[in-house]
C-alpha atoms as a PDB file:
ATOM      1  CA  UNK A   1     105.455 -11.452  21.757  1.00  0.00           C
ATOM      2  CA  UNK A   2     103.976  -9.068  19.506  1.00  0.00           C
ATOM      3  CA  UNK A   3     102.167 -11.298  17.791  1.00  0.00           C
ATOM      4  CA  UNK A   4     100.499 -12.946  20.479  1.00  0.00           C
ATOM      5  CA  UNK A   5      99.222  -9.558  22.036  1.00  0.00           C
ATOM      6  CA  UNK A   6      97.833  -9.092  18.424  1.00  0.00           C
ATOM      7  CA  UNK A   7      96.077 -12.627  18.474  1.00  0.00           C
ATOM      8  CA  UNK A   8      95.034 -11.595  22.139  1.00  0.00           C
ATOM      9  CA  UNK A   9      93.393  -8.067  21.207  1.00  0.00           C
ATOM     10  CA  UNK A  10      91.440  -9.669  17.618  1.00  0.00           C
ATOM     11  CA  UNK A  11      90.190 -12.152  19.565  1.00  0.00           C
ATOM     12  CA  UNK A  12      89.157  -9.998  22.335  1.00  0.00           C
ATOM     13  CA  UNK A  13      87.379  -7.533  19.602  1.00  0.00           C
ATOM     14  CA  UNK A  14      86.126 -10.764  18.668  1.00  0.00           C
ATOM     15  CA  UNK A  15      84.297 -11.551  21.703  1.00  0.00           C
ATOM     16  CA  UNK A  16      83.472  -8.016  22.486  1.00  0.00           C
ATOM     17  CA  UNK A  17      81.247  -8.046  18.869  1.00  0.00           C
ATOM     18  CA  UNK A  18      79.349 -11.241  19.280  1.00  0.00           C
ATOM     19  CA  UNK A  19      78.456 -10.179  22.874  1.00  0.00           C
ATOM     20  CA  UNK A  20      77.257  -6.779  21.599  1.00  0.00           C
ATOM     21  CA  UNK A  21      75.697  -8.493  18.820  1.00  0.00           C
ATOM     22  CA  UNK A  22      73.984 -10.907  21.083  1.00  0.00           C
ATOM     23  CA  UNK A  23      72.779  -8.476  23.432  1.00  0.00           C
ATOM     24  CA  UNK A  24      71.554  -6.247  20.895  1.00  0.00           C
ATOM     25  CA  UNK A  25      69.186  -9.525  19.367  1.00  0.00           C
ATOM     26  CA  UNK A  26      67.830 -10.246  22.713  1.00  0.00           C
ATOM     27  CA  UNK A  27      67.320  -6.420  23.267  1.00  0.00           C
ATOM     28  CA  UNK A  28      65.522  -6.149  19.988  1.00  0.00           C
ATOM     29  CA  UNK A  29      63.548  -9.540  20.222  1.00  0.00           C
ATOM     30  CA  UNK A  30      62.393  -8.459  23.801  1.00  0.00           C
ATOM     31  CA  UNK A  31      61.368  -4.907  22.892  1.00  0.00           C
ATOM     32  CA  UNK A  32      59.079  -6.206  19.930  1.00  0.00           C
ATOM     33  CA  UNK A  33      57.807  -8.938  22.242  1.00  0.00           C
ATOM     34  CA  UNK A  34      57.026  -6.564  24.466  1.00  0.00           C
ATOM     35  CA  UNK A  35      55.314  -4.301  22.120  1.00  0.00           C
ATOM     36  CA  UNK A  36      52.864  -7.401  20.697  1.00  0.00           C
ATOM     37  CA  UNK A  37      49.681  -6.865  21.885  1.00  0.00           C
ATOM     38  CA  UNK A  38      47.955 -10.035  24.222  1.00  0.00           C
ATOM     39  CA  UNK A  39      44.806 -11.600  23.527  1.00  0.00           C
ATOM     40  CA  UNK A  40      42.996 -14.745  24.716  1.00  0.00           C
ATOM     41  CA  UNK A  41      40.597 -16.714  22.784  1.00  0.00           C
ATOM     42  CA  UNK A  42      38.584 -20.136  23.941  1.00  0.00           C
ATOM     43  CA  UNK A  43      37.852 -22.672  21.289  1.00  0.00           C
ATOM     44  CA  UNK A  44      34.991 -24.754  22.846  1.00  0.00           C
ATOM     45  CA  UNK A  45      33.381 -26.035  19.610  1.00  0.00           C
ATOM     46  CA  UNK A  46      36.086 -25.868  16.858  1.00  0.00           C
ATOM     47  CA  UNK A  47      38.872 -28.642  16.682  1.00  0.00           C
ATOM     48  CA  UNK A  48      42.384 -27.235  17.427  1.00  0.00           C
ATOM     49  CA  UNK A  49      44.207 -30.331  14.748  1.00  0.00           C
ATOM     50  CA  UNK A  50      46.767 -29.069  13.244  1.00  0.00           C
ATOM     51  CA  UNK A  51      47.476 -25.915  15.409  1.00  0.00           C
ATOM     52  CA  UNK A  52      50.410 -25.451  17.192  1.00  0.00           C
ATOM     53  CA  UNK A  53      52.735 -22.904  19.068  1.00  0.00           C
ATOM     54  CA  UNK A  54      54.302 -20.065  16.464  1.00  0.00           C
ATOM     55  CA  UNK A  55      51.246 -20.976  14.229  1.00  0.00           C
ATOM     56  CA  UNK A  56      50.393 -17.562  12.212  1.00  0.00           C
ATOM     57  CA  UNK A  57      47.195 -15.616  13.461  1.00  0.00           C
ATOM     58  CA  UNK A  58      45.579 -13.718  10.245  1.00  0.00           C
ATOM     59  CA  UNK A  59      43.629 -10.685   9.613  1.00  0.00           C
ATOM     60  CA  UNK A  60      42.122 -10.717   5.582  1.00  0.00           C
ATOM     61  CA  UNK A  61      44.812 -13.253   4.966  1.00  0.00           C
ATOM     62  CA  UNK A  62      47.604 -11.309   6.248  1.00  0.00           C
ATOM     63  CA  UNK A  63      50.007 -12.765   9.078  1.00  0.00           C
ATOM     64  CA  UNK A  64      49.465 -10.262  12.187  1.00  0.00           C
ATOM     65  CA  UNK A  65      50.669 -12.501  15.087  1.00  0.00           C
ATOM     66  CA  UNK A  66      51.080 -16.247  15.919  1.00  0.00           C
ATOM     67  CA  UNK A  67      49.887 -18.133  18.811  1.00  0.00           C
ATOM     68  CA  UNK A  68      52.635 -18.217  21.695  1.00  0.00           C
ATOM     69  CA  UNK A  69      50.462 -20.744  24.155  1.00  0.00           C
ATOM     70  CA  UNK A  70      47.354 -23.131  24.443  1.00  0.00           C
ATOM     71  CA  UNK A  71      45.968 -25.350  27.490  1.00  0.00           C
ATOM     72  CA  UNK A  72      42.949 -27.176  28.505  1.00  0.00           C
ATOM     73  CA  UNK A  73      41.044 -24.777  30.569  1.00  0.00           C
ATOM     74  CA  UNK A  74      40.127 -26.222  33.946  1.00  0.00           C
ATOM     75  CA  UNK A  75      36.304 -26.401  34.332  1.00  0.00           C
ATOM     76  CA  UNK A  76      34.012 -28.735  32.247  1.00  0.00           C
ATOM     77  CA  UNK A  77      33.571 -27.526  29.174  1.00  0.00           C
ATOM     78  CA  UNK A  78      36.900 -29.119  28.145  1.00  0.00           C
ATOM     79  CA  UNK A  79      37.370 -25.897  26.179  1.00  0.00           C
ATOM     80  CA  UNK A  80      41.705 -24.961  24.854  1.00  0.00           C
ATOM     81  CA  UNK A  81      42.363 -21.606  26.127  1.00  0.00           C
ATOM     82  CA  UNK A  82      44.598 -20.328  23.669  1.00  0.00           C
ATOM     83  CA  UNK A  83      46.980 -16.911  23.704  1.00  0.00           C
ATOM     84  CA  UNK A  84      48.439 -15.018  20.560  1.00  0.00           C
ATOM     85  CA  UNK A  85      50.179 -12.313  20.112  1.00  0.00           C
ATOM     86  CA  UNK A  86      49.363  -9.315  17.418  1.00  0.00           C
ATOM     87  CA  UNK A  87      51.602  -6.695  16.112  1.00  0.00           C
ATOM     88  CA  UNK A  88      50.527  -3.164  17.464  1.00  0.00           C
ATOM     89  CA  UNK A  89      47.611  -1.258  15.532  1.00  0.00           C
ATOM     90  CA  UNK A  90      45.912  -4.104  14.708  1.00  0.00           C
ATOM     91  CA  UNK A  91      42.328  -3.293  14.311  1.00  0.00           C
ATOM     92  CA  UNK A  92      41.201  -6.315  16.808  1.00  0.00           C
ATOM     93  CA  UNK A  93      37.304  -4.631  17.901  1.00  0.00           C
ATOM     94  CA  UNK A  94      35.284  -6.188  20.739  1.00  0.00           C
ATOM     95  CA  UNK A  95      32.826  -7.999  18.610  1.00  0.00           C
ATOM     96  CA  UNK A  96      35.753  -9.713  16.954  1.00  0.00           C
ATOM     97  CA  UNK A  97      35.141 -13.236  16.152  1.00  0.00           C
ATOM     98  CA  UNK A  98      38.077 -15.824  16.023  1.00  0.00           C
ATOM     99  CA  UNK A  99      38.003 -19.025  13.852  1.00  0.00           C
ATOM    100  CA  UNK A 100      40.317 -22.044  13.208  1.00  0.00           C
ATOM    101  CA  UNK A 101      41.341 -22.069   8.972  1.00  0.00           C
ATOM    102  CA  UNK A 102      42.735 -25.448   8.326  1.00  0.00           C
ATOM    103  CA  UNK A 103      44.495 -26.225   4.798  1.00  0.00           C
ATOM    104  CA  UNK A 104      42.733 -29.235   3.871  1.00  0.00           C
ATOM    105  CA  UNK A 105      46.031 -30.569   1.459  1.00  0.00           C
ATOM    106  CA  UNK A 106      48.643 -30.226   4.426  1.00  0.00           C
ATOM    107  CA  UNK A 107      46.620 -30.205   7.306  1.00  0.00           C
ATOM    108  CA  UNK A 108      48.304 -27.169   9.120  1.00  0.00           C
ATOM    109  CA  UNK A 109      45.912 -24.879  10.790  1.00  0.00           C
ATOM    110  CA  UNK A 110      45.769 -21.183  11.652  1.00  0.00           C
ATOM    111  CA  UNK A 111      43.627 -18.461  13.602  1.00  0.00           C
ATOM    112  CA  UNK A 112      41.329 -16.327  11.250  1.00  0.00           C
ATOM    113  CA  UNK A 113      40.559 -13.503  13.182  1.00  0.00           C
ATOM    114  CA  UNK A 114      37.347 -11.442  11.452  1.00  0.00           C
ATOM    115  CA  UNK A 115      35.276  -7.875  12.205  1.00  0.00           C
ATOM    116  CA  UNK A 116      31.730  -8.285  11.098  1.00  0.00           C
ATOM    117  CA  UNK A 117      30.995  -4.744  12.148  1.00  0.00           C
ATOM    118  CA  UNK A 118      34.006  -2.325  11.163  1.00  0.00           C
ATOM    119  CA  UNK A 119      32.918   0.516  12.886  1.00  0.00           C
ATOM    120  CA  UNK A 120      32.543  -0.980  16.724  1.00  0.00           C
ATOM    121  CA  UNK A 121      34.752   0.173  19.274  1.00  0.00           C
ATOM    122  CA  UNK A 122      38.138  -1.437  19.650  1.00  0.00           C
ATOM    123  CA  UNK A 123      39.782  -3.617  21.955  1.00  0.00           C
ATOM    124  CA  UNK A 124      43.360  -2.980  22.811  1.00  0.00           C
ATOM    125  CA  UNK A 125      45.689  -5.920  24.085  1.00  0.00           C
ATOM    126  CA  UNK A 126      47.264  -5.685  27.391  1.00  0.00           C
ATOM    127  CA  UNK A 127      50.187  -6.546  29.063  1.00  0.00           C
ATOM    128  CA  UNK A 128      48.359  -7.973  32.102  1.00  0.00           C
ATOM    129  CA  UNK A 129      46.648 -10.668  32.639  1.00  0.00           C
ATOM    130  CA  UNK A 130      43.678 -11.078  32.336  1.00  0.00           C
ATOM    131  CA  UNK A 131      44.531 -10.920  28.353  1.00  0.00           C
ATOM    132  CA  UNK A 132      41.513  -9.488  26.112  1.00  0.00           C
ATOM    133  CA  UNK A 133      39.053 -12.178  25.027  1.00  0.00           C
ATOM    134  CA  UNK A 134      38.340 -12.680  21.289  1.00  0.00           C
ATOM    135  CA  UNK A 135      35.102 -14.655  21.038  1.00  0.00           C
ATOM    136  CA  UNK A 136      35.083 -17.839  19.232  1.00  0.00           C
ATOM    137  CA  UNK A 137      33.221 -17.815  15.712  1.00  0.00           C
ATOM    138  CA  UNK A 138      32.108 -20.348  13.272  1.00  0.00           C
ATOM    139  CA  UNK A 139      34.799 -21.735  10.397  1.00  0.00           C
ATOM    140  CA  UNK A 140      33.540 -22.098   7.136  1.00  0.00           C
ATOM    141  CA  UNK A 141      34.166 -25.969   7.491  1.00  0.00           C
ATOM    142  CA  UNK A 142      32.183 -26.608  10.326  1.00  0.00           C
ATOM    143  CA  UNK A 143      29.323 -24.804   8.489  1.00  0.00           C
ATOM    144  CA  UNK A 144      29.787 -27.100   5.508  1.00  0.00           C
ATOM    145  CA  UNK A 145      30.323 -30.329   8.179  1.00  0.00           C
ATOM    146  CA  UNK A 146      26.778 -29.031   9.562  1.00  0.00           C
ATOM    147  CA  UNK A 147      25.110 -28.391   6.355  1.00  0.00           C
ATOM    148  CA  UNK A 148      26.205 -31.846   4.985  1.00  0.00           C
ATOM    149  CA  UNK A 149      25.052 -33.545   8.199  1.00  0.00           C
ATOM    150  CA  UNK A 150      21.567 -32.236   8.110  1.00  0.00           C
ATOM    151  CA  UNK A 151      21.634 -32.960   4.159  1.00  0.00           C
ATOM    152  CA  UNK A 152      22.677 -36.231   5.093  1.00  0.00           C
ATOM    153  CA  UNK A 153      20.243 -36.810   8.181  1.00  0.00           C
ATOM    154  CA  UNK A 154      17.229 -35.715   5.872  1.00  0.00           C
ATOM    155  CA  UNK A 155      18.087 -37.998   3.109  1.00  0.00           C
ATOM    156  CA  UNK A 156      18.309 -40.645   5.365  1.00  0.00           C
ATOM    157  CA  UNK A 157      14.941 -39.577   6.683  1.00  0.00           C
ATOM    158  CA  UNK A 158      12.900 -39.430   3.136  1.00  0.00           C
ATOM    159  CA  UNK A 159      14.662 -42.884   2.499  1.00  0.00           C
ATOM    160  CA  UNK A 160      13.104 -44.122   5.620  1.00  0.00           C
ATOM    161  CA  UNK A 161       9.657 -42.641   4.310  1.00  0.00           C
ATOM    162  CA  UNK A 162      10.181 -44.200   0.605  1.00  0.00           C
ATOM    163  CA  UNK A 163      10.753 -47.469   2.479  1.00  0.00           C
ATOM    164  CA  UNK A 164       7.190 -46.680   4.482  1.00  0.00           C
ATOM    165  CA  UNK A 165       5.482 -46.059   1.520  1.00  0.00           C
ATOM    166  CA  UNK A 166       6.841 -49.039  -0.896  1.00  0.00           C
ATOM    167  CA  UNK A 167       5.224 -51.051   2.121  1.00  0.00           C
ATOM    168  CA  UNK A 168       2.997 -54.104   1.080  1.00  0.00           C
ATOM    169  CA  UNK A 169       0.263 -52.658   2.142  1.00  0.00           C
ATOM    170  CA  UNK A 170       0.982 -49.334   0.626  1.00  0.00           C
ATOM    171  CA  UNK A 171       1.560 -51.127  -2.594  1.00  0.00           C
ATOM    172  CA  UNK A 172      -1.529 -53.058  -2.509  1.00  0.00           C
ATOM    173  CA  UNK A 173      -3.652 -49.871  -2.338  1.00  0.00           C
ATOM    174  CA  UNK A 174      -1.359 -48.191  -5.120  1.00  0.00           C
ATOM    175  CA  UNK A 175      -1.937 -51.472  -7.623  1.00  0.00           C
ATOM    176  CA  UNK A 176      -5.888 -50.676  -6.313  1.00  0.00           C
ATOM    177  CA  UNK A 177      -5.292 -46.969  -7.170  1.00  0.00           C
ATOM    178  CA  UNK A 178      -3.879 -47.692 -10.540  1.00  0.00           C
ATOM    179  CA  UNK A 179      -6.495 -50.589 -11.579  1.00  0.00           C
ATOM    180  CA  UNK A 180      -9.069 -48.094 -10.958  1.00  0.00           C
ATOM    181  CA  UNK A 181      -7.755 -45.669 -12.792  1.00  0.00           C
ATOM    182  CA  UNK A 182      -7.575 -47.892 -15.469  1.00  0.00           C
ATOM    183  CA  UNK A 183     -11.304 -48.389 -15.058  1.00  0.00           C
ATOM    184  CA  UNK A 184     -12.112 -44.983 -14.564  1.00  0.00           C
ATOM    185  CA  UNK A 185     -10.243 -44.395 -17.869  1.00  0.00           C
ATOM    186  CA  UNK A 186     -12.257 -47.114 -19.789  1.00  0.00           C
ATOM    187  CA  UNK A 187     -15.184 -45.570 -18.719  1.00  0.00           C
ATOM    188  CA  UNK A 188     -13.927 -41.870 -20.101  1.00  0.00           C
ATOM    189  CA  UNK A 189     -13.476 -43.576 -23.429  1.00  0.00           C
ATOM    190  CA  UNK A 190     -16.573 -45.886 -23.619  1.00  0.00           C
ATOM    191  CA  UNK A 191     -18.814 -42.574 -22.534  1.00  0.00           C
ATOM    192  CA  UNK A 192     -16.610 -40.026 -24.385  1.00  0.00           C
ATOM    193  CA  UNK A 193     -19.755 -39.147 -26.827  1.00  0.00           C
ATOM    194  CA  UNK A 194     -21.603 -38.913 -24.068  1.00  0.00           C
ATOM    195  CA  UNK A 195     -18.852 -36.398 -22.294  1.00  0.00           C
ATOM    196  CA  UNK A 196     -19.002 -34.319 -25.491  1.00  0.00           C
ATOM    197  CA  UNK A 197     -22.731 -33.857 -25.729  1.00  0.00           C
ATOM    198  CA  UNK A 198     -22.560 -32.987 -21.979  1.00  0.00           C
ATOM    199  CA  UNK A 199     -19.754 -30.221 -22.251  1.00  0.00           C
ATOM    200  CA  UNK A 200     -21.624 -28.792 -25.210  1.00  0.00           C
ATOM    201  CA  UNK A 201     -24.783 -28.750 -23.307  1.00  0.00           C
ATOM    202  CA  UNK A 202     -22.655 -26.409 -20.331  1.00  0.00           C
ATOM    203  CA  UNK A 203     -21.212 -24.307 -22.818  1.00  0.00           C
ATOM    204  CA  UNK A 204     -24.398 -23.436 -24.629  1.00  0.00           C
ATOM    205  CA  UNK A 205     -25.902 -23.042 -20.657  1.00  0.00           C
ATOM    206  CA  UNK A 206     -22.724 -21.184 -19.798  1.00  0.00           C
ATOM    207  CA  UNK A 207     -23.514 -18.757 -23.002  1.00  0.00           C
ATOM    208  CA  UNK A 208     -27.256 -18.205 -22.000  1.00  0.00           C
ATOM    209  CA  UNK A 209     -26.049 -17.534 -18.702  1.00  0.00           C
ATOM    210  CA  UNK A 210     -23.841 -14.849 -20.328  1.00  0.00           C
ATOM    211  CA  UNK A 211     -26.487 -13.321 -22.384  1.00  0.00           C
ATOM    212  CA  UNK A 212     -28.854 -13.334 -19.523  1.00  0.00           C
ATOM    213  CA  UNK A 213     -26.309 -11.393 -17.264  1.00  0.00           C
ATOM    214  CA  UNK A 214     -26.304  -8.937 -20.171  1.00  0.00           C
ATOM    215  CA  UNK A 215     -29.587  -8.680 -20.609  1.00  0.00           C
ATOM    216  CA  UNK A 216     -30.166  -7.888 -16.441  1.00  0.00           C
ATOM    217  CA  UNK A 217     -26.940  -5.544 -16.978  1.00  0.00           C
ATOM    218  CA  UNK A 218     -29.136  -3.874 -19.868  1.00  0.00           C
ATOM    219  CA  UNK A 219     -32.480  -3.940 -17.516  1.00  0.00           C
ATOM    220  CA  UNK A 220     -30.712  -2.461 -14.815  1.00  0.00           C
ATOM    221  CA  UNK A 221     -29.063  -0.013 -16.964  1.00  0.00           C
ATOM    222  CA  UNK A 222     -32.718   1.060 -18.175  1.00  0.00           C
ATOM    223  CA  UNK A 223     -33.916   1.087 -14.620  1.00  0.00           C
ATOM    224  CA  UNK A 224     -31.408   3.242 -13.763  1.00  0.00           C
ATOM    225  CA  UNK A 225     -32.062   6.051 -16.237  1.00  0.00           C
ATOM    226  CA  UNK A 226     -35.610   5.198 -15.434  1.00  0.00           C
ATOM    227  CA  UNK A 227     -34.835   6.103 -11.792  1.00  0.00           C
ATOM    228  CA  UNK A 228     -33.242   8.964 -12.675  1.00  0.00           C
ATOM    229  CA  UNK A 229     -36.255  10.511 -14.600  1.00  0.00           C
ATOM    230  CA  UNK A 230     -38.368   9.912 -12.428  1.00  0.00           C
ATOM    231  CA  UNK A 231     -35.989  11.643  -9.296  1.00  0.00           C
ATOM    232  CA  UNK A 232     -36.221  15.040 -11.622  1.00  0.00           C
ATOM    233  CA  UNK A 233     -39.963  14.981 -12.289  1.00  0.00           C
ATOM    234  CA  UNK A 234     -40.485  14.327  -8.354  1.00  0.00           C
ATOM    235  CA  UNK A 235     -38.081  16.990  -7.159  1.00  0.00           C
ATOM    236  CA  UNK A 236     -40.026  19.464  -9.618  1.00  0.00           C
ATOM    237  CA  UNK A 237     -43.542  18.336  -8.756  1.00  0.00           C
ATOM    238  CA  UNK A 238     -42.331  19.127  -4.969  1.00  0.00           C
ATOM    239  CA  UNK A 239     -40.332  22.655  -6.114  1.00  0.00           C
ATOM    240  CA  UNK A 240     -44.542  23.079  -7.631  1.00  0.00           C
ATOM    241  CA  UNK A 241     -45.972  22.021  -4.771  1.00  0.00           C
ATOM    242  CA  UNK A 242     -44.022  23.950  -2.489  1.00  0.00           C
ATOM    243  CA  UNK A 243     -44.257  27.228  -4.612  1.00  0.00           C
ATOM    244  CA  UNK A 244     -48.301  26.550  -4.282  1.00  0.00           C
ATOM    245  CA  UNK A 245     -48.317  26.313  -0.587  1.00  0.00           C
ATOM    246  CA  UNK A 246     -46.077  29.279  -0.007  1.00  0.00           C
ATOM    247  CA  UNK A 247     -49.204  31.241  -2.112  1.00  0.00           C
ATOM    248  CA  UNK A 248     -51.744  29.755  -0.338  1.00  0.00           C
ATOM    249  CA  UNK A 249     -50.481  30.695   2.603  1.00  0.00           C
ATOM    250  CA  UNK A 250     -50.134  34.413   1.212  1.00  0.00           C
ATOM    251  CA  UNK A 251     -53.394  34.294   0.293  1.00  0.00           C
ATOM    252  CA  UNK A 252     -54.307  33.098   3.847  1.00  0.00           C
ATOM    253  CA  UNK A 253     -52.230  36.131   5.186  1.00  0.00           C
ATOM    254  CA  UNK A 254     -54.451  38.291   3.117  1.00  0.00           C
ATOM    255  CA  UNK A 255     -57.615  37.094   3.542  1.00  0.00           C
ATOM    256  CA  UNK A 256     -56.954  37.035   8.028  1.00  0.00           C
ATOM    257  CA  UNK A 257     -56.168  40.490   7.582  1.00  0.00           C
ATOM    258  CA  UNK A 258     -59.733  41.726   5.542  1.00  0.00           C
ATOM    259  CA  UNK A 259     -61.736  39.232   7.410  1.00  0.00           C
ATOM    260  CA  UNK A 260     -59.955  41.390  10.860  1.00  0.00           C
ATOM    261  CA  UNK A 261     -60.449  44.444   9.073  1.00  0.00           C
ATOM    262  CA  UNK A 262     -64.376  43.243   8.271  1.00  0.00           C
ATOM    263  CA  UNK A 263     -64.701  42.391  11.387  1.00  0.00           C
ATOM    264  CA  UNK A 264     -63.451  45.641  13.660  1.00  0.00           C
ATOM    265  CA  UNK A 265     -65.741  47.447  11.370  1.00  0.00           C
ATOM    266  CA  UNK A 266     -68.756  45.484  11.760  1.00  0.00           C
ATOM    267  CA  UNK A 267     -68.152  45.734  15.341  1.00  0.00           C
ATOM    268  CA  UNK A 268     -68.181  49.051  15.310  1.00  0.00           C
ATOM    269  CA  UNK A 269     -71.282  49.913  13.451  1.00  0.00           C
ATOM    270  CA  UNK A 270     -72.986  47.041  15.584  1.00  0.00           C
ATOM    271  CA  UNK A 271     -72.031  49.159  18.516  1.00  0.00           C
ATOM    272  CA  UNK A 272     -73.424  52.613  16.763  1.00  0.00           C
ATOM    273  CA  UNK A 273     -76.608  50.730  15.748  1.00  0.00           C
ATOM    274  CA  UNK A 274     -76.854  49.435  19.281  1.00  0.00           C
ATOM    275  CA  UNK A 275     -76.187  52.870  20.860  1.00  0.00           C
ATOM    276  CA  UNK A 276     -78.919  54.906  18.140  1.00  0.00           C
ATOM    277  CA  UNK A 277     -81.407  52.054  19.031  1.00  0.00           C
ATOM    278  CA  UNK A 278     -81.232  52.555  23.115  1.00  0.00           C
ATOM    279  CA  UNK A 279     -81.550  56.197  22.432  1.00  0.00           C
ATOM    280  CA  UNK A 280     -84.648  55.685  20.685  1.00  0.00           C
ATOM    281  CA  UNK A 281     -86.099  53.069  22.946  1.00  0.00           C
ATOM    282  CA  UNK A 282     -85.478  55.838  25.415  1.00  0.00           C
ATOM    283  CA  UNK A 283     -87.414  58.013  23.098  1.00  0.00           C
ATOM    284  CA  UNK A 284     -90.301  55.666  23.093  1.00  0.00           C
ATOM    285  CA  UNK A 285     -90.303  55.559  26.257  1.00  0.00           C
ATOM    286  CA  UNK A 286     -90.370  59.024  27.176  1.00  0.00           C
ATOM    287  CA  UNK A 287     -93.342  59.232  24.693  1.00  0.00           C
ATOM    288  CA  UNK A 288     -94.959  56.042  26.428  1.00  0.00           C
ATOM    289  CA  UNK A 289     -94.463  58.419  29.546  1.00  0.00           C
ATOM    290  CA  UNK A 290     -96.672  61.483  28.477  1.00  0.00           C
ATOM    291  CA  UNK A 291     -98.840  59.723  26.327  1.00  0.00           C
ATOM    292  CA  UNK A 292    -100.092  57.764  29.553  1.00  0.00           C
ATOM    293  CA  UNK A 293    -100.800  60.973  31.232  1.00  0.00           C
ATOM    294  CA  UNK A 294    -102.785  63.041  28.800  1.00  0.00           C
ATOM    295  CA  UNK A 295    -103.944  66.104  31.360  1.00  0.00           C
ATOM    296  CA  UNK A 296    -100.439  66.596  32.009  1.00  0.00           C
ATOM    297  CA  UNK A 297     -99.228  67.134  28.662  1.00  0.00           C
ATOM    298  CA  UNK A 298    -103.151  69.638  28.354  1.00  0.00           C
ATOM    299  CA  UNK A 299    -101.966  71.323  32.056  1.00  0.00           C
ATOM    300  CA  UNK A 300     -98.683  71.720  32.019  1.00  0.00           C
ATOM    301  CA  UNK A 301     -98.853  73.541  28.315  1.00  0.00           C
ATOM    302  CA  UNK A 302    -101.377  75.845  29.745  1.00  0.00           C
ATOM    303  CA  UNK A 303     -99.725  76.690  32.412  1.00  0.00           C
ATOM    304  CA  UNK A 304     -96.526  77.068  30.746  1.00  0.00           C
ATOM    305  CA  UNK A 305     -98.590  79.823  28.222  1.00  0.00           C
ATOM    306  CA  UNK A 306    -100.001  81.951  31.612  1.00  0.00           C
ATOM    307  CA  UNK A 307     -98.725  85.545  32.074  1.00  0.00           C
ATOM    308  CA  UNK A 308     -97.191  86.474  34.670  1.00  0.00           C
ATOM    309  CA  UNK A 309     -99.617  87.855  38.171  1.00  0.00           C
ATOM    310  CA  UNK A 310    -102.455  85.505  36.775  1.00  0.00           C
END
């Protein structure tokens, strides 16, 4: 009896432990599921092969999350909503661009999640829906895919221009081209003396050309100094000139004034002469007068020498 209730109270420690432990994994596991932070991306361009649920989501190569869902969105783009879940403080900024990285030797596929600018504002992940949307970027391999297709899609164009070209009629008119250059080259070598003789002629013209130049660079040179020359003679035959006129026109000053001065003073004396000549016209006159009247001049002196009571 003992040692049953023993066996009864082991086991139910037992029991007791693996439910604790139980509850304490689902505890744990739900508090860091709850503390992953929720974002949504849509991949309408990139192929989603090899991607799955639990697939790792990476930041610079390191694992910050995995994706926990992905469905065809409902309009008709045809686009895979996909949702992942990041550890808390990741730096996820709302020009964050996310891109599918596939490993080309096993085919498995993960979300490359990038910042092209590091100092835009961030985006925090939320509980709620809607999630956060990380826009879809360009993978490396669909840049290569779309370099090699236009590589390819140009080669196949300049083949399809070689092909034009080596045409028959094309290559009738390129055997044409090439016999006459074989003519034209015949001709170079039958008049090659002749060539010679004519490129010696243009170098010799090309040389008195040269020494012409030089000689209308010497000329002008000449004319120059010439020029020159003459510009100082002419500006001091004007300082002459002008020196000369400024005299003159002293002079001028000068002789205004005395011919003035001449004249007040011939005016004056004209009007002395004119006055002593009236006063001896009147004079004359007064002479004229008496000398008309003789027995007044006799009378008048007599009577002026009577006494007085005669």
């Amino acid at each position: 009896m003992d040692s049953e209730a023993r066996y009864i109270l082991v086991g139910s420690i037992l029991i007791a432990v693996s439910l604790l432990l139980v509850a304490g994994i689902i505890w744990l596991s739900g508090a860091g599921q709850q503390n992953d932070n929720d974002y949504t991306i849509y991949f309408r361009h990139q192929s989603m092969n090899g991607l799955d649920i639990s697939s790792p989501v990476k930041l610079h190569g390191i694992k910050i999350g995995e994706v926990s869902d992905y469905a065809f969105t409902n309009d008709d783009s045809e686009a895979v909503k996909v949702h992942i879940k990041v550890i808390p403080n990741t730096p996820i900024h709302v020009d964050s661009i996310a891109t599918v990285d596939r490993n080309i030797v096993t085919g498995l596929a993960s979300i490359d999640i990038s910042n092209p600018h590091t100092r835009s504002p961030l985006m925090p992940g939320t509980k709620s829906r809607p999630w956060p949307v990380i826009a879809e970027g360009r993978s490396d391999f669909d840049k290569v895919a779309t370099t090699l297709g236009e590589i390819s899609n140009r080669a196949a164009q300049t083949l399809t221009n070689i092909n034009q070209l080596l045409d028959a009629d094309n290559q009738r008119r390129i055997a044409s081209t090439l016999n006459n250059l074989q003519q034209f080259s015949a001709l170079l070598v039958a008049h090659g003396q002749q060539l010679s003789s004519s490129i010696d002629h243009l170098n010799n013209a090309a040389t008195a050309l040269t020494d012409a130049a030089r000689h209308v660079s010497t000329l002008s040179d000449h004319a120059d100094n010439d020029l020159v020359l003459l510009t100082q003679h002419t500006d001091a035959s004007l300082q002459q000139a002008t020196q000369t006129l400024l005299q003159l026109q002293q002079q001028s000053v000068i002789l205004s004034q005395d011919a003035q001065q001449l004249a007040d003073t011939g005016s004056a004396r004209l009007n002395q002469i004119g006055n002593d000549i009236h006063q001896d016209s009147l004079s004359i006159q007064e002479v004229g007068r008496k000398l008309a009247n003789p027995g007044q001049i006799f009378f008048n002196n007599s009577a002026k020498n009577r006494a007085p009571g005669e």
